[in-house]
N, C-alpha and C. Protein backbone atom coordinates (compact mmCIF):
# COMPACT_ATOMS: atom_id res chain seq x y z
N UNK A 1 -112.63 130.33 85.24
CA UNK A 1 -112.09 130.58 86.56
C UNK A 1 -113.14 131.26 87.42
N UNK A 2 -113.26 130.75 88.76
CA UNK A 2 -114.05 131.42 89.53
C UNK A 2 -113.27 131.86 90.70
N UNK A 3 -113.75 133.14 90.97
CA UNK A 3 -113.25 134.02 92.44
C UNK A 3 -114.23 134.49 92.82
N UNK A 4 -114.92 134.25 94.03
CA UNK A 4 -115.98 134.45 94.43
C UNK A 4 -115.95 135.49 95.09
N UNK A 5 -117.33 136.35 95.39
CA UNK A 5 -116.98 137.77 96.06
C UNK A 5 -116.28 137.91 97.65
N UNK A 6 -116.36 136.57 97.59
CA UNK A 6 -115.52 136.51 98.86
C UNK A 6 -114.07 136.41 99.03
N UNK A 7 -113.59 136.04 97.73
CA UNK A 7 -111.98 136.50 98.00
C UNK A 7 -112.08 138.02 97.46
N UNK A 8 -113.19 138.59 96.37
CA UNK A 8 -112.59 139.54 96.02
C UNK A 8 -112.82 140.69 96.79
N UNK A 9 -113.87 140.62 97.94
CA UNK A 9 -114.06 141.37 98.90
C UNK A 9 -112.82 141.36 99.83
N UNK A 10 -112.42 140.47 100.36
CA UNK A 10 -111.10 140.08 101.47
C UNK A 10 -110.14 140.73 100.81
N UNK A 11 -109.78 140.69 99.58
CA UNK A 11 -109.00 141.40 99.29
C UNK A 11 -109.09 143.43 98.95
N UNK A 12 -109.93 143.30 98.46
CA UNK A 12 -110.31 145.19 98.58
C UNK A 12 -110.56 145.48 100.00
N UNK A 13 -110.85 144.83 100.84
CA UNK A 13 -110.69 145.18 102.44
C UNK A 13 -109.48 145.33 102.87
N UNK A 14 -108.48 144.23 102.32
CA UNK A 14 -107.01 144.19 102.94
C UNK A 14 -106.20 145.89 102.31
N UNK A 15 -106.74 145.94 100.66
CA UNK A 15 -106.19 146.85 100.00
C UNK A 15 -106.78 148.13 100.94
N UNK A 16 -107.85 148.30 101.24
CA UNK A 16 -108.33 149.29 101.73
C UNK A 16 -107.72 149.64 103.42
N UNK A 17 -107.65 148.96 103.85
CA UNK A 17 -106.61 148.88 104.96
C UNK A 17 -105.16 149.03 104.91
N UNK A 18 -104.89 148.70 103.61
CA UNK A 18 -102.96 149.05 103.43
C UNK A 18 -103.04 150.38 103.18
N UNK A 19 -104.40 150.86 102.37
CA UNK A 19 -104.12 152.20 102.60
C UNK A 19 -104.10 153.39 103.26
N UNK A 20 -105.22 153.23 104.38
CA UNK A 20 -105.68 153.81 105.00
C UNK A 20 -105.00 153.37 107.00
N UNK A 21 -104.04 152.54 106.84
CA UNK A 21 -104.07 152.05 108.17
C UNK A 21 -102.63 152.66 108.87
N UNK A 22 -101.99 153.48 107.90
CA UNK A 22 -100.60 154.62 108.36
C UNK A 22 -100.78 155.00 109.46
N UNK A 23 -101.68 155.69 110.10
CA UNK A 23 -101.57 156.29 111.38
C UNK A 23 -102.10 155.67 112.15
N UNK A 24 -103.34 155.06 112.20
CA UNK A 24 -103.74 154.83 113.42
C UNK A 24 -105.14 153.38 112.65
N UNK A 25 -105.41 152.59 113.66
CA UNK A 25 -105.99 151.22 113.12
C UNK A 25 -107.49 152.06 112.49
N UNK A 26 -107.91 150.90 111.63
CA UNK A 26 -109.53 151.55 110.64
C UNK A 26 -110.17 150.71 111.24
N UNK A 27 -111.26 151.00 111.45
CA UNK A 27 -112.17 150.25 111.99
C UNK A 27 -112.92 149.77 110.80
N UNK A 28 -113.48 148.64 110.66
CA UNK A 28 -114.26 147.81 110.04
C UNK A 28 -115.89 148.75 109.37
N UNK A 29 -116.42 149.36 110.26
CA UNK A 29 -117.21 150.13 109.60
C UNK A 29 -117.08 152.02 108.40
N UNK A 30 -115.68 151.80 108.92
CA UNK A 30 -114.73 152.70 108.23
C UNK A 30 -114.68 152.32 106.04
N UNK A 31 -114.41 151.01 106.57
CA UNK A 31 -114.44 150.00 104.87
C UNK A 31 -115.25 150.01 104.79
N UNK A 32 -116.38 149.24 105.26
CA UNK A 32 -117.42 148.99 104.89
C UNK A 32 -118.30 150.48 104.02
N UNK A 33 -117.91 151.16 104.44
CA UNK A 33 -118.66 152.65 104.25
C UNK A 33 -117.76 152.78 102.82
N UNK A 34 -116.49 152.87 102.73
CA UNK A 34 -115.93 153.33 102.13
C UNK A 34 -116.02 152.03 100.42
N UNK A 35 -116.20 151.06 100.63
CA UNK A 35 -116.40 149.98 99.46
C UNK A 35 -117.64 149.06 99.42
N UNK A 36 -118.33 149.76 100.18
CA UNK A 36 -119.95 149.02 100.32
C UNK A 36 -119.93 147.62 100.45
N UNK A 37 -119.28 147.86 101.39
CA UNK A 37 -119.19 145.91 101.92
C UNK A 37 -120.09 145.87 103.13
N UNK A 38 -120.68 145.04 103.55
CA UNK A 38 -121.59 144.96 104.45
C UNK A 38 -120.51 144.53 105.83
N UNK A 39 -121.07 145.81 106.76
CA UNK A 39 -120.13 144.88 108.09
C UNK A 39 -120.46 143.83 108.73
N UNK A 40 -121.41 142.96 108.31
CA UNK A 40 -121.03 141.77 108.99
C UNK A 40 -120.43 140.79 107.90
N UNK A 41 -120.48 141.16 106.62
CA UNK A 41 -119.83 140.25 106.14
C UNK A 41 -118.12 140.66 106.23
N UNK A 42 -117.94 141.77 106.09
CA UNK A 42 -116.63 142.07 106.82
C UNK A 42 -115.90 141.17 108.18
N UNK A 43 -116.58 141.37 109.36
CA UNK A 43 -116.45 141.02 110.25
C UNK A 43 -115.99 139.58 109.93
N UNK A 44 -117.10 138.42 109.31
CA UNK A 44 -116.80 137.19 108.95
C UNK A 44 -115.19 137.15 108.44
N UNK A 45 -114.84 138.12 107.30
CA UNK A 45 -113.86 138.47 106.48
C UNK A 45 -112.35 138.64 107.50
N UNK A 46 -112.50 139.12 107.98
CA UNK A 46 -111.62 139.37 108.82
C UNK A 46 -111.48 138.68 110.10
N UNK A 47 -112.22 137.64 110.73
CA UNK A 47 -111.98 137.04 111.59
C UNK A 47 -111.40 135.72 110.89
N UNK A 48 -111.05 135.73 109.79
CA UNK A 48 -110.40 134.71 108.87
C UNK A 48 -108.90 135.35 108.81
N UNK A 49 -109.47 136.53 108.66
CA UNK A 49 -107.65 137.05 108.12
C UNK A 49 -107.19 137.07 109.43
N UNK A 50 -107.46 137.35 110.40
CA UNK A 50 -107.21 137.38 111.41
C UNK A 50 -106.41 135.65 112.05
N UNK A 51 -106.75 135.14 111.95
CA UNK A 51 -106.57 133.91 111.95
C UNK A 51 -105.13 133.29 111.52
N UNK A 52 -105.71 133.85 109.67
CA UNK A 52 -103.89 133.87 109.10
C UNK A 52 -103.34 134.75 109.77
N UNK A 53 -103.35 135.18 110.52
CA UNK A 53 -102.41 136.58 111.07
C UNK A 53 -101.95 137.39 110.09
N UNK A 54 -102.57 137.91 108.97
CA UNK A 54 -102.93 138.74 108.25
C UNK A 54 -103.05 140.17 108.92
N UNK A 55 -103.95 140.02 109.56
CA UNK A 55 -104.21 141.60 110.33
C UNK A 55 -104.25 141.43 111.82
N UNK A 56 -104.29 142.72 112.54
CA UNK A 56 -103.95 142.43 113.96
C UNK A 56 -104.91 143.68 114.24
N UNK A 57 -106.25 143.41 115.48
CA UNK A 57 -107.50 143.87 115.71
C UNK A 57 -106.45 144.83 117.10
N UNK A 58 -107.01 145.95 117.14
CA UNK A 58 -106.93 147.06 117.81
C UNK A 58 -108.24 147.02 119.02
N UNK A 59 -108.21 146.90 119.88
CA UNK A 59 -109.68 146.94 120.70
C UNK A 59 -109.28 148.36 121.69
N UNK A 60 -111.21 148.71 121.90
CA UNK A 60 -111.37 149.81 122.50
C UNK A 60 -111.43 150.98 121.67
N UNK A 61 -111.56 152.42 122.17
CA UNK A 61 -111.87 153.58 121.77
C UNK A 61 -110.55 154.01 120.54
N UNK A 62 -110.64 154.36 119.57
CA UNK A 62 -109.63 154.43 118.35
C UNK A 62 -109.13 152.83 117.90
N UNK A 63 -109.91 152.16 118.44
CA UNK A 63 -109.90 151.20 117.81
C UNK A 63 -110.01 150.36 116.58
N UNK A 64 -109.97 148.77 115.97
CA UNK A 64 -110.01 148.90 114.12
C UNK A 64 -108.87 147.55 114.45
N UNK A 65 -108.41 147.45 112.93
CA UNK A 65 -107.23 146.93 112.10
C UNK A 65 -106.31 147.09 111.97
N UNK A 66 -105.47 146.97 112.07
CA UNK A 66 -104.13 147.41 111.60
C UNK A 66 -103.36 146.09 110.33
N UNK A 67 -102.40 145.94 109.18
CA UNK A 67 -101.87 145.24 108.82
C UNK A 67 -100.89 144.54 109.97
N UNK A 68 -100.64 143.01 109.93
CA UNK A 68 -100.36 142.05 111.00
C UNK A 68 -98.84 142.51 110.48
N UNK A 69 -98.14 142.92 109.47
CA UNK A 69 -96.44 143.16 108.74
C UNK A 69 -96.98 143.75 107.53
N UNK A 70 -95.75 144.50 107.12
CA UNK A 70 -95.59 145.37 105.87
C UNK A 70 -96.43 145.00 105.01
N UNK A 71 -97.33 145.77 103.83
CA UNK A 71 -97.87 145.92 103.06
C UNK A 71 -96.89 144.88 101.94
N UNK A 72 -95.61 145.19 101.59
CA UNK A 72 -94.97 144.19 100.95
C UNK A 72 -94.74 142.85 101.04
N UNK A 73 -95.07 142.41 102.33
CA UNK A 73 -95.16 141.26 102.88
C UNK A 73 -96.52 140.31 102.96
N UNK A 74 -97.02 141.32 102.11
CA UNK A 74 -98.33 140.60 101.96
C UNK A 74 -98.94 140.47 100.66
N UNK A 75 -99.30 139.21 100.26
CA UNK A 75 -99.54 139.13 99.09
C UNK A 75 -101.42 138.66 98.45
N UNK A 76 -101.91 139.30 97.31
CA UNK A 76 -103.37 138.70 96.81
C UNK A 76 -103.52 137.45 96.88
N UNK A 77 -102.51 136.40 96.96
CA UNK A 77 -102.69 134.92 97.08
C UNK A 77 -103.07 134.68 98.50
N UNK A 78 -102.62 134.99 99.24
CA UNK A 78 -102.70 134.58 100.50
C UNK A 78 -103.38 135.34 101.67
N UNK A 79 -104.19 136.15 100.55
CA UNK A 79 -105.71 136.86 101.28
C UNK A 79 -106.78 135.93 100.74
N UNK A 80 -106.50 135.96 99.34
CA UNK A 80 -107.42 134.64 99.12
C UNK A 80 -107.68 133.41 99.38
N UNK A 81 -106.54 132.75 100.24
CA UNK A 81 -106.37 131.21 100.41
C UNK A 81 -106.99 131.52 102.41
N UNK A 82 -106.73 132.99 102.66
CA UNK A 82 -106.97 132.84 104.28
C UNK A 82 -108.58 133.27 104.36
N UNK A 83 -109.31 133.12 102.92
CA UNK A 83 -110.63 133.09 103.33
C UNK A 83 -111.29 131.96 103.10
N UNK A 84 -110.13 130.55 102.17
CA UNK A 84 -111.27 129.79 102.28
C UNK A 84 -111.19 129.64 100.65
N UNK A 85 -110.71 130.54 100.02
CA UNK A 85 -111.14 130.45 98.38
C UNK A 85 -110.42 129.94 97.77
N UNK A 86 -110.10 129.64 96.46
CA UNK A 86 -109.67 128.84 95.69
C UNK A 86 -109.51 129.31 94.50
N UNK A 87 -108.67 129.42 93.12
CA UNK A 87 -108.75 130.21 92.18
C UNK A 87 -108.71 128.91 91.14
N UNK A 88 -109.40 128.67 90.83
CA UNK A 88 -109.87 127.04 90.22
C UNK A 88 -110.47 127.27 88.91
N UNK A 89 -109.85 126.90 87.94
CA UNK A 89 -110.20 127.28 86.64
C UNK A 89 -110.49 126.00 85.79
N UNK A 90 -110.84 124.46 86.90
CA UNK A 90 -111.64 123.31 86.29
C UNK A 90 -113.06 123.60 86.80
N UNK A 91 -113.84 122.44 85.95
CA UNK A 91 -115.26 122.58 86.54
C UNK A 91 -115.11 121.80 87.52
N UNK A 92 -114.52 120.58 87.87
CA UNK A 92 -114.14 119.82 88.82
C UNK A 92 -113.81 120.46 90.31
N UNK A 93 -113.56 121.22 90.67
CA UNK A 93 -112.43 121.90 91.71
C UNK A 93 -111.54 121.31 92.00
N UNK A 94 -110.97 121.08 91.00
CA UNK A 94 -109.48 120.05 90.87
C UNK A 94 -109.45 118.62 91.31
N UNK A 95 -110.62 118.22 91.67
CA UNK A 95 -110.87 116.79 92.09
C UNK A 95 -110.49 116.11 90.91
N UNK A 96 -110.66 116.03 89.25
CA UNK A 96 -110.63 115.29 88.37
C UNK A 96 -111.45 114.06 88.19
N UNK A 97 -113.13 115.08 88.40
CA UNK A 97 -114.03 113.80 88.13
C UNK A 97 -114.74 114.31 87.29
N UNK A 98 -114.18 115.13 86.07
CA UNK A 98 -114.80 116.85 85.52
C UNK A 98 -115.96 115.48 84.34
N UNK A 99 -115.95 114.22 84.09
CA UNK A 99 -116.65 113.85 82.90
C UNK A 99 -116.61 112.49 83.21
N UNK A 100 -117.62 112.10 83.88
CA UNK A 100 -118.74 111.11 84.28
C UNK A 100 -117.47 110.26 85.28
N UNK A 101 -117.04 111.30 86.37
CA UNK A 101 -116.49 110.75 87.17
C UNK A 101 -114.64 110.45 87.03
N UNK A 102 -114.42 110.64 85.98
CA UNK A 102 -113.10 110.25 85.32
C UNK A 102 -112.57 112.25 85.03
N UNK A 103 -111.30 111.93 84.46
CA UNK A 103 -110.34 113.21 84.33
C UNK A 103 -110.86 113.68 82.50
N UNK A 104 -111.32 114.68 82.77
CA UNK A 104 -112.04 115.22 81.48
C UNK A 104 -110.50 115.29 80.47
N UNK A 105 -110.88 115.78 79.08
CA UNK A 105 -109.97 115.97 78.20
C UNK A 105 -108.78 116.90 78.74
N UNK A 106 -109.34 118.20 79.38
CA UNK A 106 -108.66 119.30 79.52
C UNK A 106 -108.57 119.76 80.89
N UNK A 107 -108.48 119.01 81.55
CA UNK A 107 -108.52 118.99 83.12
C UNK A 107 -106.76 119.27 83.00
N UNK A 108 -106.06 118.48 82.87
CA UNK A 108 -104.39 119.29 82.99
C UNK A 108 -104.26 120.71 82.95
N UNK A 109 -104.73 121.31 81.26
CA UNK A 109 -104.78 122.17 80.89
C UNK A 109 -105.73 123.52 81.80
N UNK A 110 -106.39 123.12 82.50
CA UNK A 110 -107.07 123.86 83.30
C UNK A 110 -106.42 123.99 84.64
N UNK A 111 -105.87 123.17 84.82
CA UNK A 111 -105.41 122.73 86.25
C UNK A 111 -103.85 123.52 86.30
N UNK A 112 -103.04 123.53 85.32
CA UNK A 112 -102.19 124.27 84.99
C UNK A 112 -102.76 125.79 85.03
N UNK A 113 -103.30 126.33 84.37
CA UNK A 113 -104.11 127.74 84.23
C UNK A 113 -104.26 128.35 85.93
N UNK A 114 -104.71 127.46 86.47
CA UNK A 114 -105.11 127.82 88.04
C UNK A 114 -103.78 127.88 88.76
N UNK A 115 -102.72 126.77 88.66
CA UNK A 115 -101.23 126.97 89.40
C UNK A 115 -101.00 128.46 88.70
N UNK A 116 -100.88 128.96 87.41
CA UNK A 116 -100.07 130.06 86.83
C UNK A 116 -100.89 131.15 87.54
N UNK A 117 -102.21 131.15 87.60
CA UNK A 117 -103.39 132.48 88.44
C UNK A 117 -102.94 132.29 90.16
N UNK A 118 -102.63 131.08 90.68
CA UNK A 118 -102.00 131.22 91.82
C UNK A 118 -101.20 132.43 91.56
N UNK A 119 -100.28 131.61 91.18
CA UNK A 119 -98.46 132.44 90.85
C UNK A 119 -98.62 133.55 91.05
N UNK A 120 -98.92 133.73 89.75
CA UNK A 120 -99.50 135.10 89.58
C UNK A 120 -99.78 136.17 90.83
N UNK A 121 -100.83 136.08 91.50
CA UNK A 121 -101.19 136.13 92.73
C UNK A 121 -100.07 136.48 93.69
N UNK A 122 -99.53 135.65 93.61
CA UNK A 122 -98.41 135.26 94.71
C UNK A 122 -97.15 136.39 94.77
N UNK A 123 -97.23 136.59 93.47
CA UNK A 123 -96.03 137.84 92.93
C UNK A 123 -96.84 139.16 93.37
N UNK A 124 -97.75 139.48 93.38
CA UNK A 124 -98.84 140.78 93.65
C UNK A 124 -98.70 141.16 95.35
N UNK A 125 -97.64 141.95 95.79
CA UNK A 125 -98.29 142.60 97.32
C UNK A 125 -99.33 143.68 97.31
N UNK A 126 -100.25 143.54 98.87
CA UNK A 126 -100.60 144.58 98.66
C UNK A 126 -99.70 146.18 98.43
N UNK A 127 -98.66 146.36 98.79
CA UNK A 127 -97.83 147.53 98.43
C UNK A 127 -97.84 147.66 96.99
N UNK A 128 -97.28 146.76 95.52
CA UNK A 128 -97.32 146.79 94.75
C UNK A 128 -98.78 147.56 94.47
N UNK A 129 -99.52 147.05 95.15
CA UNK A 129 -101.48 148.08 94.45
C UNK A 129 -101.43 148.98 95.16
N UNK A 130 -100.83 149.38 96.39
CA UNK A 130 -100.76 150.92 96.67
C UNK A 130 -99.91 151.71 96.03
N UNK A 131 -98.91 151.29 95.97
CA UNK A 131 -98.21 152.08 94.55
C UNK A 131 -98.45 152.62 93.12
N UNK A 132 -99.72 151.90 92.98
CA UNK A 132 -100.50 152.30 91.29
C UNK A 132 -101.00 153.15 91.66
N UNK A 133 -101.10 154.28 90.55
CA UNK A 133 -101.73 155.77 90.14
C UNK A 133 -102.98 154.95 90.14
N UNK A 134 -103.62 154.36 89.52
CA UNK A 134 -105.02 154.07 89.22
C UNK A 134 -106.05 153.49 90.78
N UNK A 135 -105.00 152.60 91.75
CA UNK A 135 -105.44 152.51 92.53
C UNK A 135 -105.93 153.81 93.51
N UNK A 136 -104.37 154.16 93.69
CA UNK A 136 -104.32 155.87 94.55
C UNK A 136 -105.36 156.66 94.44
N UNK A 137 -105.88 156.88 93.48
CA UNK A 137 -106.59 157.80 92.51
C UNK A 137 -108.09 157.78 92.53
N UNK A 138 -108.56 156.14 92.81
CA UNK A 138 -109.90 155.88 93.34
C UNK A 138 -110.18 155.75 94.94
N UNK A 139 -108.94 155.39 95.09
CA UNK A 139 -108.95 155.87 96.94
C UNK A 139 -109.05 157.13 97.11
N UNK A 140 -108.64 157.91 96.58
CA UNK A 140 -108.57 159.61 96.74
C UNK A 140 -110.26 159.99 96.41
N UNK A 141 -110.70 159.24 95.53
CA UNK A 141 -112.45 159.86 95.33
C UNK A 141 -113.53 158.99 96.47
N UNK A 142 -112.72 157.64 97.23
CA UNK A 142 -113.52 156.95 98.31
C UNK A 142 -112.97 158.45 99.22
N UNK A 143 -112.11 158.29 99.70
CA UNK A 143 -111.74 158.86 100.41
C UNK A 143 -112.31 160.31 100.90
N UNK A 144 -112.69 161.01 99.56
CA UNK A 144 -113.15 162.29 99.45
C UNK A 144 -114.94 162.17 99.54
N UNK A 145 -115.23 160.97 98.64
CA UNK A 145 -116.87 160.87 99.18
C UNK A 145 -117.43 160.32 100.89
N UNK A 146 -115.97 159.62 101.72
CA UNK A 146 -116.32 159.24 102.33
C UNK A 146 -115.83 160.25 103.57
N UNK A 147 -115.24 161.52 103.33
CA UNK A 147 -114.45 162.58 104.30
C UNK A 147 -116.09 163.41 104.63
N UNK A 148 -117.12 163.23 103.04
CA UNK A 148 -118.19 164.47 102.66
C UNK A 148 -118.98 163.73 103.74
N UNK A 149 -119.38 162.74 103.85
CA UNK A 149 -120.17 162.27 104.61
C UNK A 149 -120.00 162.30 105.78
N UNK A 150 -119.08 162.04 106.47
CA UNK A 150 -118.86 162.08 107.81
C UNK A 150 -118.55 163.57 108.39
N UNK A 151 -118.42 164.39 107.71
CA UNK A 151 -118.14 165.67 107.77
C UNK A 151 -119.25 165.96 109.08
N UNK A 152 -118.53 167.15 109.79
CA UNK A 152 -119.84 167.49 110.65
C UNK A 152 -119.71 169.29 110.25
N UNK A 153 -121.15 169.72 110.39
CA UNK A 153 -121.69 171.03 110.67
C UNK A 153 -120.44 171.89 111.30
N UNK A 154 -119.89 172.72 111.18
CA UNK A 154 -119.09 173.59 111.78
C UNK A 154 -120.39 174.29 113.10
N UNK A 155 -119.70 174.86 114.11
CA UNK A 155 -120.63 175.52 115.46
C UNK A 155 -120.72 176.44 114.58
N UNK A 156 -119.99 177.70 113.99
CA UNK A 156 -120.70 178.88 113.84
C UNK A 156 -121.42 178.90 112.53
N UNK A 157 -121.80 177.53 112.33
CA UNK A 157 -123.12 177.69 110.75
C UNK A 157 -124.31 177.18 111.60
N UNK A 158 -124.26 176.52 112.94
CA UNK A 158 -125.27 176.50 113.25
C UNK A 158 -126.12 177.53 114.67
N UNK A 159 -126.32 178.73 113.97
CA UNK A 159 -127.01 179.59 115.17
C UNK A 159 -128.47 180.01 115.32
C-alpha cells in the first residue's frame, strides 16, 4: 500500500487545524512551524482542501483556516481523496494490467485490501483523533515547543 506524503501531510494539517482552530482561524505558517511542513507545500495542500470545502480561508489581519463543519464531520478518507491520493494496495493502481498487461494472480485480493483501507478511513473523523490521549499529548509538546519559540522578551528583562 502506498500513501504518499501528500495525503499524509493533508491530513496532519487538517488534524492540526481541528485542534488548534477553537477560537480563532490558524494561519498556514502557524502548521507549518508546528509539523515541519513547508508552507508552500501547505498552501498547494490546502487550496485542494479548500476546493472540497474541507476548510474555509479567513482573509486579512487574524487571519488563517478555519474547519469548513464539525471536526466529526470530517473524515481521513476524504482528506485524502481531496488531495488527489489514492490508498492503492495493487502495483497496478487498480487499472488491472499488474502482469504483462492482463489482471495479475492477486489483483482481487489487493484490490479488496484497498476498498477495506478506504473503509477504514472513512469510519476515522478528525474528532475521533482529537479525542486520543496519544494524539492530545503530542499536540501539547508541538504546542509547548512552538508557544517557546514565538515567545517574546518581556519589556522589563530588557533594560
Amino acid at each position: 500500500m502506498r500513501l504518499t506524503t501528500r495525503g499524509r501531510y493533508a491530513v496532519t494539517a487538517m488534524l492540526d487545524l481541528a485542534l488548534h482552530a477553537t477560537e480563532r482561524p490558524v494561519p498556514l505558517a502557524d502548521i507549518s512551524e508546528r509539523q515541519g511542513i513547508s508552507l508552500s507545500y501547505l498552501e498547494q495542500l490546502f487550496s485542494k482542501l479548500r476546493q472540497s470545502k474541507l476548510v474555509a480561508s479567513v482573509r486579512g489581519p487574524g487571519g488563517g483556516y478555519r474547519l469548513s463543519r464539525a471536526a466529526s464531520e470530517i473524515h481521513v478518507a476524504q482528506i485524502i481523496d481531496s488531495v488527489n491520493e489514492s490508498v492503492d494496495a495493487t502495483n497496478c493502481g487498480g487499472k488491472g494490467d499488474c502482469q504483462a498487461g492482463e489482471v495479475c494472480l492477486t489483483h482481487t485480493l489487493w484490490q479488496e485490501l484497498s476498498g477495506e483501507i478506504h473503509h477504514f478511513l472513512s469510519n476515522i473523523s478528525l474528532q475521533k483523533l482529537v479525542d486520543r490521549n496519544d494524539v492530545r499529548s503530542v499536540a501539547d509538546r508541538q504546542l509547548a515547543g512552538f508557544n517557546q519559540k514565538t515567545a517574546t522578551i518581556p519589556l522589563t528583562a530588557v533594560q
